[in-house]
Each structure stands twice: as structure tokens, then as C-alpha cells.
N, C-alpha and C. Protein backbone atom coordinates (compact mmCIF):
# COMPACT_ATOMS: atom_id res chain seq x y z
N UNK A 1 33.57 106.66 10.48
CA UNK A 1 34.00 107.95 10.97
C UNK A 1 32.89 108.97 10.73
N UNK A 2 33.06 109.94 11.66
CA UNK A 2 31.48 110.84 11.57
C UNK A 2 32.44 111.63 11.54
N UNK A 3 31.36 112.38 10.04
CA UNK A 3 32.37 113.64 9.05
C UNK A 3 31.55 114.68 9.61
N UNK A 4 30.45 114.96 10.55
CA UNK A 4 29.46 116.11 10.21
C UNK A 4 30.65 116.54 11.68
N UNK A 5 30.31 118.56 11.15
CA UNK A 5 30.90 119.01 12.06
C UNK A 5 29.98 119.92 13.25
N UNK A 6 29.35 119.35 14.03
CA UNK A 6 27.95 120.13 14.64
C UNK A 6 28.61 121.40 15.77
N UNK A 7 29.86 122.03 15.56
CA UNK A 7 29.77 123.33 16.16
C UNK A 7 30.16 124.21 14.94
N UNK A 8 29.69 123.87 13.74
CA UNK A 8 29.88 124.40 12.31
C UNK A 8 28.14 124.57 11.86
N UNK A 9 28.16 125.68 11.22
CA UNK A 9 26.87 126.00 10.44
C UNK A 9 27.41 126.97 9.25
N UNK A 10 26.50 126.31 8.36
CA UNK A 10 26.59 127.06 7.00
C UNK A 10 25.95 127.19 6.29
N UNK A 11 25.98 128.35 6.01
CA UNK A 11 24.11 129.46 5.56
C UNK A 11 24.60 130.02 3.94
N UNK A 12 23.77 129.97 3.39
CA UNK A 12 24.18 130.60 1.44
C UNK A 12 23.06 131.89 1.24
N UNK A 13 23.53 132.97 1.40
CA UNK A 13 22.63 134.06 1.29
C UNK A 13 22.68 134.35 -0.11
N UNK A 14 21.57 134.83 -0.93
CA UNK A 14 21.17 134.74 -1.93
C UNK A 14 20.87 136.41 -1.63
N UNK A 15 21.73 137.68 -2.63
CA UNK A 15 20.76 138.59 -3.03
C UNK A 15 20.62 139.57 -4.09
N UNK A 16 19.52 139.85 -4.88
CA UNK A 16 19.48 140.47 -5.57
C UNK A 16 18.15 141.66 -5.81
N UNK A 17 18.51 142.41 -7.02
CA UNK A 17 17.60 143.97 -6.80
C UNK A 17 16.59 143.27 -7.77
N UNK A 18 15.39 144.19 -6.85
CA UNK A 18 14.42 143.75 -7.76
C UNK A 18 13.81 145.29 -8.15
N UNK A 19 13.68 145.38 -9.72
CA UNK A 19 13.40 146.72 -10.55
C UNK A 19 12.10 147.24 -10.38
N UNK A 20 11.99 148.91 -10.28
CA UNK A 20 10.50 148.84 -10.53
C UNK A 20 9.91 148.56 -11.99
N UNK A 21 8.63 148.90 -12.12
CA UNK A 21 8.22 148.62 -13.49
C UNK A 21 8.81 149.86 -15.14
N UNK A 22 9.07 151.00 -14.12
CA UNK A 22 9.24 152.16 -14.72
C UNK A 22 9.94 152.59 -14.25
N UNK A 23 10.21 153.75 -15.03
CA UNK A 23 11.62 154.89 -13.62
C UNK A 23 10.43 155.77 -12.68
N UNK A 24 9.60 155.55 -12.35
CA UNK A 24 9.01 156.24 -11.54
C UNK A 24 9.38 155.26 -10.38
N UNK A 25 9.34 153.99 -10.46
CA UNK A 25 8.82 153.02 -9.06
C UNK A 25 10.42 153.15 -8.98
N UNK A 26 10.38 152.42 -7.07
CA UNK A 26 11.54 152.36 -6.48
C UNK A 26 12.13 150.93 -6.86
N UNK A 27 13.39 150.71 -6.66
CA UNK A 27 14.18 149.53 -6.42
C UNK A 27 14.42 148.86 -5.06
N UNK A 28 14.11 147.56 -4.82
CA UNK A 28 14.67 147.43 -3.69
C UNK A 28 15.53 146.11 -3.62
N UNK A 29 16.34 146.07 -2.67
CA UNK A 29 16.99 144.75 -2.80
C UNK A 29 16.38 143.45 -1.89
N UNK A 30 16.28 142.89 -2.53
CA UNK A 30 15.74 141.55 -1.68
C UNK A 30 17.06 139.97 -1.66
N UNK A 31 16.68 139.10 -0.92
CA UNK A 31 17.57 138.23 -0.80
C UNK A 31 16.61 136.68 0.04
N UNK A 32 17.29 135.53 -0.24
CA UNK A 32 17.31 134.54 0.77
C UNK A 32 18.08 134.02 1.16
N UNK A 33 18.43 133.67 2.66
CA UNK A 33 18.94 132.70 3.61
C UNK A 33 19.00 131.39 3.68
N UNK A 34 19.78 130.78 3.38
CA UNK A 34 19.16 128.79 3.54
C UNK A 34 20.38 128.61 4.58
N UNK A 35 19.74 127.61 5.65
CA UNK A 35 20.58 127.18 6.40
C UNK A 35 20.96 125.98 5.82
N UNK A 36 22.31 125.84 5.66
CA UNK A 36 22.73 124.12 5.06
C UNK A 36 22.23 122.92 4.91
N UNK A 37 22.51 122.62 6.55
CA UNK A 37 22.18 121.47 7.04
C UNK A 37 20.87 120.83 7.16
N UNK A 38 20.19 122.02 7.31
CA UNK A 38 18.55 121.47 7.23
C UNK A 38 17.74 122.09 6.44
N UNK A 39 18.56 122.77 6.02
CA UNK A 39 17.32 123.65 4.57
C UNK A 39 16.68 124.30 4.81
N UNK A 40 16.31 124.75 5.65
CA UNK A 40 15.60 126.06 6.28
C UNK A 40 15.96 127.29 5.79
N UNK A 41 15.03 128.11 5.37
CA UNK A 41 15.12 129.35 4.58
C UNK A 41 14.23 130.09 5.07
N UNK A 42 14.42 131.46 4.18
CA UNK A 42 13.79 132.65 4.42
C UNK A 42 14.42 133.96 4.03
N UNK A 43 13.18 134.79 3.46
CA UNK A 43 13.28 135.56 2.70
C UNK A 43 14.16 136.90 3.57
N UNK A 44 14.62 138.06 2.73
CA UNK A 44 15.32 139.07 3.21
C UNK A 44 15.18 140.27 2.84
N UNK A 45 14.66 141.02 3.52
CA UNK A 45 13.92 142.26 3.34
C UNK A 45 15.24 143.48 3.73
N UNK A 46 15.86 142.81 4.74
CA UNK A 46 16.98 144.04 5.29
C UNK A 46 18.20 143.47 6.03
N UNK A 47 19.27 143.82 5.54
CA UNK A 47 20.06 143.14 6.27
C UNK A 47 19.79 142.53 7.73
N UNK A 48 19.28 143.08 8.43
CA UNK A 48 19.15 142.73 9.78
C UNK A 48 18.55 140.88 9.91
N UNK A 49 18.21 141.01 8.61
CA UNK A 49 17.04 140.06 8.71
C UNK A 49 18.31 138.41 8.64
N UNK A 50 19.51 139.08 8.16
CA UNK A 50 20.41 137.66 8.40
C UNK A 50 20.69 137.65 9.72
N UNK A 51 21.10 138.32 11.10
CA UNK A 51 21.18 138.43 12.02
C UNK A 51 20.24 137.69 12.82
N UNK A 52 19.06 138.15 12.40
CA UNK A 52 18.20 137.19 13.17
C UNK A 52 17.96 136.05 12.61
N UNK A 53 18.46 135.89 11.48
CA UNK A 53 17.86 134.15 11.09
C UNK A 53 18.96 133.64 11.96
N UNK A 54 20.37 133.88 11.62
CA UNK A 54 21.84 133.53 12.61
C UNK A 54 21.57 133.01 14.12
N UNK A 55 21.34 134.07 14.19
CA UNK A 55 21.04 134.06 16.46
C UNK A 55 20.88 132.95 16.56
N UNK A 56 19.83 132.50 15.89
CA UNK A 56 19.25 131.32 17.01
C UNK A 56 20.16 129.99 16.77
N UNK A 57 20.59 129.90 15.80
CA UNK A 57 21.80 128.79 15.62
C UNK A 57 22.99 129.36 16.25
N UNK A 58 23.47 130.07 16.34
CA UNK A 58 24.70 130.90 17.62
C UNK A 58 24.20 130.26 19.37
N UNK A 59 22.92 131.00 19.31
CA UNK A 59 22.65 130.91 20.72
C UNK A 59 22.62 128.94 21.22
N UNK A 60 22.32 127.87 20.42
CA UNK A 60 22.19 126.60 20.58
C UNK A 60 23.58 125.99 20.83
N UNK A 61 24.97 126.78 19.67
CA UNK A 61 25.61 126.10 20.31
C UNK A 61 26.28 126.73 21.02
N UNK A 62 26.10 128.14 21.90
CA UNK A 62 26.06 128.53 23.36
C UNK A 62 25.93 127.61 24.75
N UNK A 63 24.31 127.36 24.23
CA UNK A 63 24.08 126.21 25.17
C UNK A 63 24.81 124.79 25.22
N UNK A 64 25.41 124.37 24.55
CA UNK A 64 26.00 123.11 24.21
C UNK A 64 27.48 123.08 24.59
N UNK A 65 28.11 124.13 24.88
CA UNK A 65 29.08 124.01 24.85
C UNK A 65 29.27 124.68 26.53
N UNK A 66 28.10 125.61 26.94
CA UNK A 66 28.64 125.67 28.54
C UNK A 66 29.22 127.07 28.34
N UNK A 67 29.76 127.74 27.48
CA UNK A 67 30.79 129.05 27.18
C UNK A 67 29.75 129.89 27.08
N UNK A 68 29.56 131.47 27.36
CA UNK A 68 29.07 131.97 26.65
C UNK A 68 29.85 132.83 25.38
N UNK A 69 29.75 133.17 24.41
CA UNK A 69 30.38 133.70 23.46
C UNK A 69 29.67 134.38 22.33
N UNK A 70 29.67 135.34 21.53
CA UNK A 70 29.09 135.95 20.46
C UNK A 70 29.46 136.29 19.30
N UNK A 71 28.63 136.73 18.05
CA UNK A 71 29.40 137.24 17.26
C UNK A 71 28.52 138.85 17.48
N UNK A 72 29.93 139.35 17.26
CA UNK A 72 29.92 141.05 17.01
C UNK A 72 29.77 142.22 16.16
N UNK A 73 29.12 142.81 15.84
CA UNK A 73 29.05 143.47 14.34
C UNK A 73 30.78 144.56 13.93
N UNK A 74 30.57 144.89 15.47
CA UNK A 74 31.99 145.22 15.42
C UNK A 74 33.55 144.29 15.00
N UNK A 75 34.58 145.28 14.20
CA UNK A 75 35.16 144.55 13.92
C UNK A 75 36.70 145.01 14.77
């Protein structure tokens, strides 16, 4: 029996602040992305930056399935 579910993806975002050295320097938050299934990662500078790692696994199984469909920021 084939357990894998290929119109399923699952991503583990990782994030945390990174301090300045002093109270003069800024804080910023940083993070990484891993895609599950194949391990593919990448770093995160701004939220946006999960959006676009996303897309392109959205848009594939677009194509695969013939539908078009999206996800929305709106809720």
C-alpha cells in the first residue's frame, strides 16, 4: 500500500530573534523553511519569504490536478 500523500506538502518553519550586540544595535527576526518531503530549505528574512518558498509547490499541484485554485492571505 502507498502511504505517501502527493497532493499533501509539509513545511516546518523555524523562527527566531536574533539580538544586537548592545542596546544600541537593532533586533531582527530571522527564520527557516524546510520542505518535508525533500528537504529543501531556506532562510527567512520576512514573512513574505514563506509565500514564496510555498507558491511553487501550490502552483505544481495546480498543474496536476487540471483545477485552478489558491491559497489566500485573506481570511
Amino acid at each position: 500500500m502507498d502511504m505517501r500523500e502527493p497532493k499533501v506538502h509539509s513545511f516546518i518553519v523555524k523562527i527566531w530573534l536574533e539580538e544586537g550586540d548592545d542596546e544600541t544595535e537593532i533586533s531582527f527576526w530571522r527564520g527557516q523553511i524546510t520542505h518535508v518531503p525533500n528537504g529543501e530549505r531556506r532562510p527567512l528574512r520576512r514573512l513574505s519569504d514563506i509565500t514564496n518558498f510555498i507558491e511553487p509547490y501550490l502552483a505544481n499541484l495546480d498543474d496536476t490536478s487540471g483545477r485552478g485554485s489558491s491559497l489566500s492571505q485573506d481570511a
